[in-house]
PDB file of N, CA and C in Angstrom:
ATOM      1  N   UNK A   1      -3.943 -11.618  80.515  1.00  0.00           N
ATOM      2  CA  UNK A   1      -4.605 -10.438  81.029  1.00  0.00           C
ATOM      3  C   UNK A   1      -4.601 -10.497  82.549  1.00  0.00           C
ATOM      4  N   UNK A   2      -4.406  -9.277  83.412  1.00  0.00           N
ATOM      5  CA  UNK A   2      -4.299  -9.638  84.700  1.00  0.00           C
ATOM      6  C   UNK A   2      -5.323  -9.356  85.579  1.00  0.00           C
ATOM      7  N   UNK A   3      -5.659  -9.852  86.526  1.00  0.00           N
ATOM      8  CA  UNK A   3      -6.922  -9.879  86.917  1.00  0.00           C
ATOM      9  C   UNK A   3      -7.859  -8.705  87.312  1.00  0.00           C
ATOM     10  N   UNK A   4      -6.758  -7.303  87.309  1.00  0.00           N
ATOM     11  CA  UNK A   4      -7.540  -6.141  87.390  1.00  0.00           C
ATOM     12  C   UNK A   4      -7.995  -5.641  86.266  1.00  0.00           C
ATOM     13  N   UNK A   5      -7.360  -6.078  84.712  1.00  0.00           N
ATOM     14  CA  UNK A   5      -7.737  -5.680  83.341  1.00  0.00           C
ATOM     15  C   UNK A   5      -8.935  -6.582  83.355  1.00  0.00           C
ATOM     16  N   UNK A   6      -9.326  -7.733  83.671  1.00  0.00           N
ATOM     17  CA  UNK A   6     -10.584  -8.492  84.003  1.00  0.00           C
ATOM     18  C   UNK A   6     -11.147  -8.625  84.098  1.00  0.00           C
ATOM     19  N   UNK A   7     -10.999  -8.148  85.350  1.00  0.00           N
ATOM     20  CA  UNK A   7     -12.632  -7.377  86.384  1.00  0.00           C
ATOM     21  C   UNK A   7     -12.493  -6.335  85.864  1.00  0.00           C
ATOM     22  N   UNK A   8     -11.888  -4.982  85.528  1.00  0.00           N
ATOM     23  CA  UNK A   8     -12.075  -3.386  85.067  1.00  0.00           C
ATOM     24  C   UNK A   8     -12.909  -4.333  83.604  1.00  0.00           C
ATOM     25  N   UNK A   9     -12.567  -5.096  82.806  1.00  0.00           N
ATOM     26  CA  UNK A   9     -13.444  -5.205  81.536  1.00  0.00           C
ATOM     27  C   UNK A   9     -15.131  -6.107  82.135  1.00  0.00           C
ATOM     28  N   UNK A  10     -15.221  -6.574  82.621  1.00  0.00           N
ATOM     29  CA  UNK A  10     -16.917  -7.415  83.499  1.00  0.00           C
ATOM     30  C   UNK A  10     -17.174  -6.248  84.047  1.00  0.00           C
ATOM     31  N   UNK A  11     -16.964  -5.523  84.459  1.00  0.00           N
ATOM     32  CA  UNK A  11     -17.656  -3.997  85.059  1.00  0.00           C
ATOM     33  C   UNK A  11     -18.651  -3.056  83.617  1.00  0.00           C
ATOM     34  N   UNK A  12     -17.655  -3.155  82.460  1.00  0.00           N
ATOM     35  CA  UNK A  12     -17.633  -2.457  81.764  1.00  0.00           C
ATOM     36  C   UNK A  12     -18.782  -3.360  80.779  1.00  0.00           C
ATOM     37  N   UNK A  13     -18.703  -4.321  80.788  1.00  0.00           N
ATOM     38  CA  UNK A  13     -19.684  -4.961  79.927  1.00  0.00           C
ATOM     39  C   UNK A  13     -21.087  -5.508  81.267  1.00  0.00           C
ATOM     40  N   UNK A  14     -20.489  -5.158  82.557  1.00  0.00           N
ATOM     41  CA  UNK A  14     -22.128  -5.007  83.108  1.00  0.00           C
ATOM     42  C   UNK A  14     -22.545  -3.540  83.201  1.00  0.00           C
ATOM     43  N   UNK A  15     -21.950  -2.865  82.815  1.00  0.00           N
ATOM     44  CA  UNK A  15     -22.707  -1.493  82.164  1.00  0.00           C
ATOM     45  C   UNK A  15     -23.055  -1.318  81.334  1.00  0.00           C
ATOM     46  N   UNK A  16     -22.612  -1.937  80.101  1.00  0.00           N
ATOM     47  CA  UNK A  16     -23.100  -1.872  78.575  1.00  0.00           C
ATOM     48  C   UNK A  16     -24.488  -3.244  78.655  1.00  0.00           C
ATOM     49  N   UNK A  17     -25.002  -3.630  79.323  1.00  0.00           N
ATOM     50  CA  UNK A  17     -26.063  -4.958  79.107  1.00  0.00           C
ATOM     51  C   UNK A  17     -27.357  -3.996  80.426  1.00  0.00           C
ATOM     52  N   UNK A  18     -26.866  -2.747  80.921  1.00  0.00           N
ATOM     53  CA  UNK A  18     -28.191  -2.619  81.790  1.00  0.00           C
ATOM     54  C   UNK A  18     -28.922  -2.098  80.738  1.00  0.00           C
ATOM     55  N   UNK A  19     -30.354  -2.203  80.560  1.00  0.00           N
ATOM     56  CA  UNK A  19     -31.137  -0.927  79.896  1.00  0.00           C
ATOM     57  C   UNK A  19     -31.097   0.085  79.428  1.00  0.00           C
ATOM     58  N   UNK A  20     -30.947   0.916  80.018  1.00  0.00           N
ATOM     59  CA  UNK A  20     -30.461   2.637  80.078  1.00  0.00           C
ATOM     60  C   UNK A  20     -29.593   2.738  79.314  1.00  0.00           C
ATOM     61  N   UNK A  21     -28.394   1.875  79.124  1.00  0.00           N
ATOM     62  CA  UNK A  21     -26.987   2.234  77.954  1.00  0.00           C
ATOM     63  C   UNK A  21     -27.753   1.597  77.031  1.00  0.00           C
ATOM     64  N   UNK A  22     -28.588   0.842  76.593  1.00  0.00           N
ATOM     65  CA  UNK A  22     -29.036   0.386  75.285  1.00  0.00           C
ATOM     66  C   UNK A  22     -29.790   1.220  74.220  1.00  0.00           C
ATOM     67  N   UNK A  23     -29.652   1.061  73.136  1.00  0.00           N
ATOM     68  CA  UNK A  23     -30.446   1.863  72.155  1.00  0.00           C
ATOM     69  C   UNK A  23     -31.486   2.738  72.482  1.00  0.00           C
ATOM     70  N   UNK A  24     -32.432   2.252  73.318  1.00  0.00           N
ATOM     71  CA  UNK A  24     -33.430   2.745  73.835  1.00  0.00           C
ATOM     72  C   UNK A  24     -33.990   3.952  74.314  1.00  0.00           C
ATOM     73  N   UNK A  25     -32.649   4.490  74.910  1.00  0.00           N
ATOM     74  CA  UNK A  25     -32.697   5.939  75.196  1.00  0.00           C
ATOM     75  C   UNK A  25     -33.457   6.545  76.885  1.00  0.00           C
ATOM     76  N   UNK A  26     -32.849   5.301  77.479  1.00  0.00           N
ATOM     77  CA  UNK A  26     -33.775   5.513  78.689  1.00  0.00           C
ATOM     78  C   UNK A  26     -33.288   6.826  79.769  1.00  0.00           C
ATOM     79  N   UNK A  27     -33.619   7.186  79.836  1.00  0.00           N
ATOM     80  CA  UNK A  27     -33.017   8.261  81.007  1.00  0.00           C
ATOM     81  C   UNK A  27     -33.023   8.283  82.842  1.00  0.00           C
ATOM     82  N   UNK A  28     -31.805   8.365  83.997  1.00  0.00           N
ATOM     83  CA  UNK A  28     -31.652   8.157  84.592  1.00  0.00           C
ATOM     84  C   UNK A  28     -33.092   8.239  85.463  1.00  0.00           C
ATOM     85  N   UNK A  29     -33.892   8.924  85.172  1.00  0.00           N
ATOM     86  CA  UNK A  29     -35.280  10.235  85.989  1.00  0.00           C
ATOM     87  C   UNK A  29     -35.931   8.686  85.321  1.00  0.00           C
ATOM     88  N   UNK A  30     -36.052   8.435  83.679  1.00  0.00           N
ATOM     89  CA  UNK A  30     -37.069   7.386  83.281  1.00  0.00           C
ATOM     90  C   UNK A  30     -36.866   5.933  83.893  1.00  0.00           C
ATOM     91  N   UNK A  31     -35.586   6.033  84.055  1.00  0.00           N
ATOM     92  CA  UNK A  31     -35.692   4.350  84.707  1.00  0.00           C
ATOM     93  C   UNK A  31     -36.257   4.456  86.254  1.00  0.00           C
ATOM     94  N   UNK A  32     -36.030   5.544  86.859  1.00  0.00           N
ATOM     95  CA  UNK A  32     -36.656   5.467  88.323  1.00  0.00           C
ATOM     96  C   UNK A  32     -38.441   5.910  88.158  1.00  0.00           C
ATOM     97  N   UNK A  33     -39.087   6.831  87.426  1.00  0.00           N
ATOM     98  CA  UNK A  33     -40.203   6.672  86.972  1.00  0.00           C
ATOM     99  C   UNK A  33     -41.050   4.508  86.696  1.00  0.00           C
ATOM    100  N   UNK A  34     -40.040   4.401  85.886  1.00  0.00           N
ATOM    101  CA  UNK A  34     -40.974   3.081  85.660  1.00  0.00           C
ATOM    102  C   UNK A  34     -40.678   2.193  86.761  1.00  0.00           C
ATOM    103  N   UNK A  35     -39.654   2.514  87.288  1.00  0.00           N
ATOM    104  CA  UNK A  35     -39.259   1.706  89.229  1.00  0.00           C
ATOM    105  C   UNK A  35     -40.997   1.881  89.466  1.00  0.00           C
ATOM    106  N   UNK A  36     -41.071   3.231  89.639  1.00  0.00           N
ATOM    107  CA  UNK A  36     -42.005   3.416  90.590  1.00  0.00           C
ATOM    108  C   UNK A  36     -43.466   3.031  90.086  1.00  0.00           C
ATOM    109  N   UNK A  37     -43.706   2.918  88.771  1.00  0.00           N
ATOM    110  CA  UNK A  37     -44.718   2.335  88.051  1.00  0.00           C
ATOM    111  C   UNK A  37     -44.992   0.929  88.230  1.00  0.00           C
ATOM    112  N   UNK A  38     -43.645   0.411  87.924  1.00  0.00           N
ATOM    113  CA  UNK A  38     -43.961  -1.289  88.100  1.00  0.00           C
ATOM    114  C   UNK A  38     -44.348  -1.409  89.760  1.00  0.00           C
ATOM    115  N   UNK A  39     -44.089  -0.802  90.883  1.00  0.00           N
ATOM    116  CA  UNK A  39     -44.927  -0.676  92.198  1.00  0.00           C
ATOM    117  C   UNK A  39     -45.910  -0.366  92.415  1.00  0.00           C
ATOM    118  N   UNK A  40     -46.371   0.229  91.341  1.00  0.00           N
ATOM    119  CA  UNK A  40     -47.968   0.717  91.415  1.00  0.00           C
ATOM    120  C   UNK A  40     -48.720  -0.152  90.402  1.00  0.00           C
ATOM    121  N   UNK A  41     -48.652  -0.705  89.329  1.00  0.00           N
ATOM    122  CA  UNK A  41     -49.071  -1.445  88.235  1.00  0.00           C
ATOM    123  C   UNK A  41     -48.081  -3.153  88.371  1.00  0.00           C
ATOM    124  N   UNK A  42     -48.714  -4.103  89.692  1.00  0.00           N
ATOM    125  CA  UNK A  42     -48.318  -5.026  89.726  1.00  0.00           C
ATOM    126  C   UNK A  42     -48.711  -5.894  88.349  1.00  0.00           C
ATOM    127  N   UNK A  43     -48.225  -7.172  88.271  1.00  0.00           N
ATOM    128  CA  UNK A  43     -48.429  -8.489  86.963  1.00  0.00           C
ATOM    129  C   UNK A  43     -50.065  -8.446  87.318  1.00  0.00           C
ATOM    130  N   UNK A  44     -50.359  -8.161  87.934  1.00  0.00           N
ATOM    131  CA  UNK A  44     -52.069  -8.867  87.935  1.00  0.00           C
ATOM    132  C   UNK A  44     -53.240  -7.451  87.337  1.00  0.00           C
ATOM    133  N   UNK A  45     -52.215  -6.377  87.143  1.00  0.00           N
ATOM    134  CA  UNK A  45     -52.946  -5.022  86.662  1.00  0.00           C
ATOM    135  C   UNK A  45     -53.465  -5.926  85.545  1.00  0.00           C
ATOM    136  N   UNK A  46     -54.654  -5.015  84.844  1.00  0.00           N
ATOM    137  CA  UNK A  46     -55.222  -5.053  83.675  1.00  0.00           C
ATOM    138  C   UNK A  46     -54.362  -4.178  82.913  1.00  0.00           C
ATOM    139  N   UNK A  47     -53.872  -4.513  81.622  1.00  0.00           N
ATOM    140  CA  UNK A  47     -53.483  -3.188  80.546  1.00  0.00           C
ATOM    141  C   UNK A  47     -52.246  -2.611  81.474  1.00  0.00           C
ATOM    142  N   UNK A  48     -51.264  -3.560  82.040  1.00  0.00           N
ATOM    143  CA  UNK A  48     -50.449  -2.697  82.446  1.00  0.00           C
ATOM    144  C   UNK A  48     -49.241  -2.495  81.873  1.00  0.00           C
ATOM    145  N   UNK A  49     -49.107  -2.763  81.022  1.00  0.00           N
ATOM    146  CA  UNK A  49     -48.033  -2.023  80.330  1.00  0.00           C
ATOM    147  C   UNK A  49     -48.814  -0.775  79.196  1.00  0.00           C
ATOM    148  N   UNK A  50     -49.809  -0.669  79.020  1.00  0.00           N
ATOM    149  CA  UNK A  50     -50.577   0.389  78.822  1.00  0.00           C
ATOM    150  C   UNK A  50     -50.273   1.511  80.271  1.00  0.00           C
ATOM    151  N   UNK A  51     -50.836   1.398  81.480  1.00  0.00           N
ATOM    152  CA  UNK A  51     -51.117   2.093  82.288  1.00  0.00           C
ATOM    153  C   UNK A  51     -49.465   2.674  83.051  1.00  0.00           C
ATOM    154  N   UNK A  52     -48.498   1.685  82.442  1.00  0.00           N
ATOM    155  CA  UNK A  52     -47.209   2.203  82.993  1.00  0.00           C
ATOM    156  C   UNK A  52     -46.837   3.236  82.027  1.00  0.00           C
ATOM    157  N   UNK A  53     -47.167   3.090  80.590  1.00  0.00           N
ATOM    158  CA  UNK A  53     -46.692   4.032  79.562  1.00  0.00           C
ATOM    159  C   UNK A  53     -47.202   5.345  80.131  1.00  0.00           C
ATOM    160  N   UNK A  54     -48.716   5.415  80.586  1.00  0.00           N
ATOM    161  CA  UNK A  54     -48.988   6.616  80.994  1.00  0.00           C
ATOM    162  C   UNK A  54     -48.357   7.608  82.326  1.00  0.00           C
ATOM    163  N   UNK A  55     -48.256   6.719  83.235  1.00  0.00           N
ATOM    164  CA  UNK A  55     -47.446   6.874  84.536  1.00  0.00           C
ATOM    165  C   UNK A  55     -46.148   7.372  83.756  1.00  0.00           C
ATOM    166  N   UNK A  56     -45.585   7.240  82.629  1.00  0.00           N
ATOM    167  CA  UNK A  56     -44.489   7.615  82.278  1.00  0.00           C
ATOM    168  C   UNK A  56     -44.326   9.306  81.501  1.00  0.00           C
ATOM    169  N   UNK A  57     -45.570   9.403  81.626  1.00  0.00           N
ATOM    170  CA  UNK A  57     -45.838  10.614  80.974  1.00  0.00           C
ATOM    171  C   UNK A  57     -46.144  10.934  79.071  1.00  0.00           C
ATOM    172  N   UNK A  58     -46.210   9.135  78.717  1.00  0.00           N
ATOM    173  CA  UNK A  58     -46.111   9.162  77.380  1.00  0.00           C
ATOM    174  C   UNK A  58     -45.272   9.393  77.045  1.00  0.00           C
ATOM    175  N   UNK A  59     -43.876   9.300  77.352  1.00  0.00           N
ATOM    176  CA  UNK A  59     -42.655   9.322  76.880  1.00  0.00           C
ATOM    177  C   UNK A  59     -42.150   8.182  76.400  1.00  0.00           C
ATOM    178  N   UNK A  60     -42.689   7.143  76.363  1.00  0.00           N
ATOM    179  CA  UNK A  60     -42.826   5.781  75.760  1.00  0.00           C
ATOM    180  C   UNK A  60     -44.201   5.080  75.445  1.00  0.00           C
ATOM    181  N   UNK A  61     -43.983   4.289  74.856  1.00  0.00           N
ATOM    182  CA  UNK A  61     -45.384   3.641  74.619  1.00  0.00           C
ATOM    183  C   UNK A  61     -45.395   2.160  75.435  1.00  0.00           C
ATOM    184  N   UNK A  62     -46.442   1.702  75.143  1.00  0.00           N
ATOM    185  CA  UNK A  62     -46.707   0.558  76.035  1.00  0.00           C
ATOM    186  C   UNK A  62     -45.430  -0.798  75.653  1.00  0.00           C
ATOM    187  N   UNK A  63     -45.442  -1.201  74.276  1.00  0.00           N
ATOM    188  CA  UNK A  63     -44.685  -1.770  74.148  1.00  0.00           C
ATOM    189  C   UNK A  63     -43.199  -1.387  74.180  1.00  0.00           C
ATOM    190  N   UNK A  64     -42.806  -0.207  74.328  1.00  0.00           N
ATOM    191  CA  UNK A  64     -41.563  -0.043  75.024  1.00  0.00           C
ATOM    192  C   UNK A  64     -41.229   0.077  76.471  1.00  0.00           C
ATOM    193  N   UNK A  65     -42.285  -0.225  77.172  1.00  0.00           N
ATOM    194  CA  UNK A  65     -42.302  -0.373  78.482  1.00  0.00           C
ATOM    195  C   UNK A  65     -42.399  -1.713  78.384  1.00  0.00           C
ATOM    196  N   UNK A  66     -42.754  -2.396  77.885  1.00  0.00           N
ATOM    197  CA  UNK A  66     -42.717  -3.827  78.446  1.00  0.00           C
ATOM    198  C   UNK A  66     -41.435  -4.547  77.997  1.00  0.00           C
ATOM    199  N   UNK A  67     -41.060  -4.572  76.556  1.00  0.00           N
ATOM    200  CA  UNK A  67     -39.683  -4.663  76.023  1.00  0.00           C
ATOM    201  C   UNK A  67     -38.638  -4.114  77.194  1.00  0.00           C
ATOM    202  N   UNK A  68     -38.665  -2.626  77.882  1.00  0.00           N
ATOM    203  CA  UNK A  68     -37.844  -2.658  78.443  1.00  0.00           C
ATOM    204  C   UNK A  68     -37.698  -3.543  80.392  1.00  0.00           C
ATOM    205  N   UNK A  69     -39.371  -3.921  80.684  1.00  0.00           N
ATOM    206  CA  UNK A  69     -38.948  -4.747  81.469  1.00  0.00           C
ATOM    207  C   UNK A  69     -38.410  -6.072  81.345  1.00  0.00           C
ATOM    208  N   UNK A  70     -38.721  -6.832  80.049  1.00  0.00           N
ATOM    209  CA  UNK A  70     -38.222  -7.663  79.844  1.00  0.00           C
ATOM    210  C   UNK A  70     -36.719  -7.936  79.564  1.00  0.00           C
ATOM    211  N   UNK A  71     -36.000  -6.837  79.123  1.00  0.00           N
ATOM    212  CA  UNK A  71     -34.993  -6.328  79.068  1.00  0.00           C
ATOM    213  C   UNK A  71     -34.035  -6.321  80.791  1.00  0.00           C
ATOM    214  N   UNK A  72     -34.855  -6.014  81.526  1.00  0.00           N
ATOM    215  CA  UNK A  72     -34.442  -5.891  82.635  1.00  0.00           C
ATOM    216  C   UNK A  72     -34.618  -7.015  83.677  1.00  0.00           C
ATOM    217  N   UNK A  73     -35.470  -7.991  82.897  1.00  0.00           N
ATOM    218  CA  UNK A  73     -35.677  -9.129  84.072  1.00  0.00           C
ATOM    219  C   UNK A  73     -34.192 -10.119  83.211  1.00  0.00           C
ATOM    220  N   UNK A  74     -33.847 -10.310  82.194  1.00  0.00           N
ATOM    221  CA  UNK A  74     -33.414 -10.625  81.711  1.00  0.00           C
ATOM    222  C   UNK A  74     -31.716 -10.296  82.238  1.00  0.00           C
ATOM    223  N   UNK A  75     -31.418  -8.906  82.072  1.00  0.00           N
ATOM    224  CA  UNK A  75     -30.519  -8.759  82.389  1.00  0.00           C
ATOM    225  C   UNK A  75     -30.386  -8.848  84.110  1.00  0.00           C
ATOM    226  N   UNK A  76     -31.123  -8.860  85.290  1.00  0.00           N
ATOM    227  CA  UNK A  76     -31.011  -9.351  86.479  1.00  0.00           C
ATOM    228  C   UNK A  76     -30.632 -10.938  86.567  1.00  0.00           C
ATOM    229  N   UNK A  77     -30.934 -11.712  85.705  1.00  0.00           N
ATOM    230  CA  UNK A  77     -30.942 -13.397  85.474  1.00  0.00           C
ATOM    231  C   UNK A  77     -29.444 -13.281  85.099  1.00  0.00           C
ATOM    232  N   UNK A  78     -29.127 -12.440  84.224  1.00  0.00           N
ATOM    233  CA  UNK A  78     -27.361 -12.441  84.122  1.00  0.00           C
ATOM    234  C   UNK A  78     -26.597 -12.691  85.612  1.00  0.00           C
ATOM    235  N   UNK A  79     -26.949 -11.030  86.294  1.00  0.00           N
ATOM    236  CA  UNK A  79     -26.411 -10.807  87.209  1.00  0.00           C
ATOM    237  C   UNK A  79     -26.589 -12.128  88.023  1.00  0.00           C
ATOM    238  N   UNK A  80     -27.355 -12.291  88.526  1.00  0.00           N
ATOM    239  CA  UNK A  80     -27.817 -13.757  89.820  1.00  0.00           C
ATOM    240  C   UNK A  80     -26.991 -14.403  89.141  1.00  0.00           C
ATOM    241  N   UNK A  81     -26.745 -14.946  88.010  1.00  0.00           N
ATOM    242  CA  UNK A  81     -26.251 -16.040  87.748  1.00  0.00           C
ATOM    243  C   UNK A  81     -24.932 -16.369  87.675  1.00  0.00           C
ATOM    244  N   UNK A  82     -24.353 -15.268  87.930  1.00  0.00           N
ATOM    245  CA  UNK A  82     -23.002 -14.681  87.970  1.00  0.00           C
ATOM    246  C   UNK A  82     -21.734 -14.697  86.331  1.00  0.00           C
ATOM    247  N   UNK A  83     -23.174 -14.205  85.749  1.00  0.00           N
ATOM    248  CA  UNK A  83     -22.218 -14.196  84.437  1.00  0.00           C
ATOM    249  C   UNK A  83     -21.638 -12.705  84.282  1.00  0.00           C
ATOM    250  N   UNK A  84     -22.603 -11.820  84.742  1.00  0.00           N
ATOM    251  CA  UNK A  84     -22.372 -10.625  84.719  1.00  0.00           C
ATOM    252  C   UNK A  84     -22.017 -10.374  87.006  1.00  0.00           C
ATOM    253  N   UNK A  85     -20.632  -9.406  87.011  1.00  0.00           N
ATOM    254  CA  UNK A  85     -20.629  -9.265  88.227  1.00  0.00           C
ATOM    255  C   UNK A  85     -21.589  -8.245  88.925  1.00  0.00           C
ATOM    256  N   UNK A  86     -22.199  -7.929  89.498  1.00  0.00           N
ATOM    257  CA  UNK A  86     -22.854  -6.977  90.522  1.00  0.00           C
ATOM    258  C   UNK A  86     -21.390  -5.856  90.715  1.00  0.00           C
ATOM    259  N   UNK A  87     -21.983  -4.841  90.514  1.00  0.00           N
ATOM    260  CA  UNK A  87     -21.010  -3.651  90.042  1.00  0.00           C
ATOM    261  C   UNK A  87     -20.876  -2.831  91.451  1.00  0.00           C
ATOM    262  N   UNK A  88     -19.847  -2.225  91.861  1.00  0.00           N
ATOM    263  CA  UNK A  88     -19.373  -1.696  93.003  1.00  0.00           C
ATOM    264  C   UNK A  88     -18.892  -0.002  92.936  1.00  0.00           C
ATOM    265  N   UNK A  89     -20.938   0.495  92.273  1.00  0.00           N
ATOM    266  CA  UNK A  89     -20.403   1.628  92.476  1.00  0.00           C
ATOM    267  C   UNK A  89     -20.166   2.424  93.523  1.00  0.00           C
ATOM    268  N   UNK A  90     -20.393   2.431  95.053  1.00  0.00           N
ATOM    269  CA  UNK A  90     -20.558   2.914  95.881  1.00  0.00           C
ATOM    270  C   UNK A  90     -18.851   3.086  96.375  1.00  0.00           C
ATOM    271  N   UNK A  91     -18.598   1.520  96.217  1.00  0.00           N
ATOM    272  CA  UNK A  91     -17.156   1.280  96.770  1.00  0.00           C
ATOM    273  C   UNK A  91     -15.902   2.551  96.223  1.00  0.00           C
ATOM    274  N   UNK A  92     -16.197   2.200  94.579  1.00  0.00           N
ATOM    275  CA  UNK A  92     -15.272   2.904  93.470  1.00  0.00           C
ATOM    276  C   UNK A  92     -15.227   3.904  93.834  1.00  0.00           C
ATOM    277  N   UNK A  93     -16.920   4.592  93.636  1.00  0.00           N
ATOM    278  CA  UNK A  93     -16.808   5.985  94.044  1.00  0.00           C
ATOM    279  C   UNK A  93     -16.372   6.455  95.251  1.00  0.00           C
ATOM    280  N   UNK A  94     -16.007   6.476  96.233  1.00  0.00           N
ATOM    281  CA  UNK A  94     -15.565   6.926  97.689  1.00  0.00           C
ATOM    282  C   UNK A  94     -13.568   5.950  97.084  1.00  0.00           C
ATOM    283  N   UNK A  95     -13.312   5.681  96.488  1.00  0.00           N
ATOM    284  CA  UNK A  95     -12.444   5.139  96.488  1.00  0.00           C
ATOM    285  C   UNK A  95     -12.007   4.078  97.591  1.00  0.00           C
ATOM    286  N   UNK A  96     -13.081   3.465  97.773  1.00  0.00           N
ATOM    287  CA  UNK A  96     -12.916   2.393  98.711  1.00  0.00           C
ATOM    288  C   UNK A  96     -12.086   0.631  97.982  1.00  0.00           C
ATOM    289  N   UNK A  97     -12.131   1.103  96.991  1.00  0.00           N
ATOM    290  CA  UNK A  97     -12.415  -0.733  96.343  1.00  0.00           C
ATOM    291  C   UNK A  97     -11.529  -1.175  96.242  1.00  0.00           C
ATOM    292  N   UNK A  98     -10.704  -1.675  97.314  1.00  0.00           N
ATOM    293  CA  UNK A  98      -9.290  -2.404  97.382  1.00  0.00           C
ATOM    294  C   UNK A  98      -9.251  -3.725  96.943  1.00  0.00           C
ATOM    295  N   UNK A  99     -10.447  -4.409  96.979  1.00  0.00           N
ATOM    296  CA  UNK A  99     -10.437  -5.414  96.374  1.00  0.00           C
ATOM    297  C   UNK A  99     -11.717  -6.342  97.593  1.00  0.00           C
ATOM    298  N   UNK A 100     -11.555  -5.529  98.571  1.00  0.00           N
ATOM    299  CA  UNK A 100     -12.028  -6.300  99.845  1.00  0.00           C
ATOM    300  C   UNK A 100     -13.284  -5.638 100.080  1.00  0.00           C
ATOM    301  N   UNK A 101     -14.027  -5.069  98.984  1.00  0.00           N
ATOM    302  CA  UNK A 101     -15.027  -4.296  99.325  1.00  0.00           C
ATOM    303  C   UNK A 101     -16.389  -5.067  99.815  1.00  0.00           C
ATOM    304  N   UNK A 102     -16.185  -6.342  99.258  1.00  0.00           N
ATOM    305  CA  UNK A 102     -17.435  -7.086  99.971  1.00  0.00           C
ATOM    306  C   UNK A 102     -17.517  -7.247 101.619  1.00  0.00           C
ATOM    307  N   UNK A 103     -16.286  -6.862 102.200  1.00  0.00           N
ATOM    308  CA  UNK A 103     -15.974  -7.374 103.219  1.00  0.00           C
ATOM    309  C   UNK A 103     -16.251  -5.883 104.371  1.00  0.00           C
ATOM    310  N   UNK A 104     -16.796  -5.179 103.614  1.00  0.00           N
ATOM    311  CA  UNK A 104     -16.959  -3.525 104.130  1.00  0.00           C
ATOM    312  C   UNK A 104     -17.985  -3.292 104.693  1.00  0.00           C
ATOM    313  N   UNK A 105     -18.680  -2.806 105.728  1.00  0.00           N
ATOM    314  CA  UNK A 105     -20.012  -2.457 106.632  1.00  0.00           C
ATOM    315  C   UNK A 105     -19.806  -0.794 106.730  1.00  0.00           C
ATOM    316  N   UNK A 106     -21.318  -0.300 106.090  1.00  0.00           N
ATOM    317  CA  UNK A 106     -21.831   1.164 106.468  1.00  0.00           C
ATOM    318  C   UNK A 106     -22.477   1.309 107.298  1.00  0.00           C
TER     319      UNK A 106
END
């Protein structure tokens, strides 16, 4: 396999392991909602995965808010660890990604 079929497939399976593509049904608006929840409802809240469900509008319940942070601390431990690559959508999209995109300043 050559190294662009490679990397084009580790792109594709660090899109299929974020949250949002999983069963779950998260939506682009819901994952930035609970962004902004887990900033307002730090680890030391009382009932906060209760109080994030609500911040969510009840569009989930508590234990699917917490499942899905765990979901997400989980899948960041991929990324750091470099099993999964850190994905280059910015690059792709503008058609920048020659290969040297780490090497690029905005």
């Amino acid at each position: 396999m050559s190294s662009a079929a490679g990397s084009k497939q580790q792109q594709q399976q660090a899109v299929t392991m974020m949250p949002s593509s999983r069963g779950g049904g998260w939506t682009q608006r819901q994952n930035k909602q609970f962004e902004c929840a887990l900033a307002v409802y730090d680890q030391e809240t009382p009932d906060r995965w209760h109080n994030i469900a609500r911040y969510m509008g009840g569009s989930k319940s508590a234990d699917e808010v917490r499942r899905h942070f765990e979901q997400l601390v989980e899948d960041v431990a991929h990324i750091e660890s470099g099993r999964v690559p850190f994905p280059r959508y910015l690059y792709a999209a503008a058609g920048l990604d020659d290969g040297r995109s780490r090497y690029l300043k905005f």
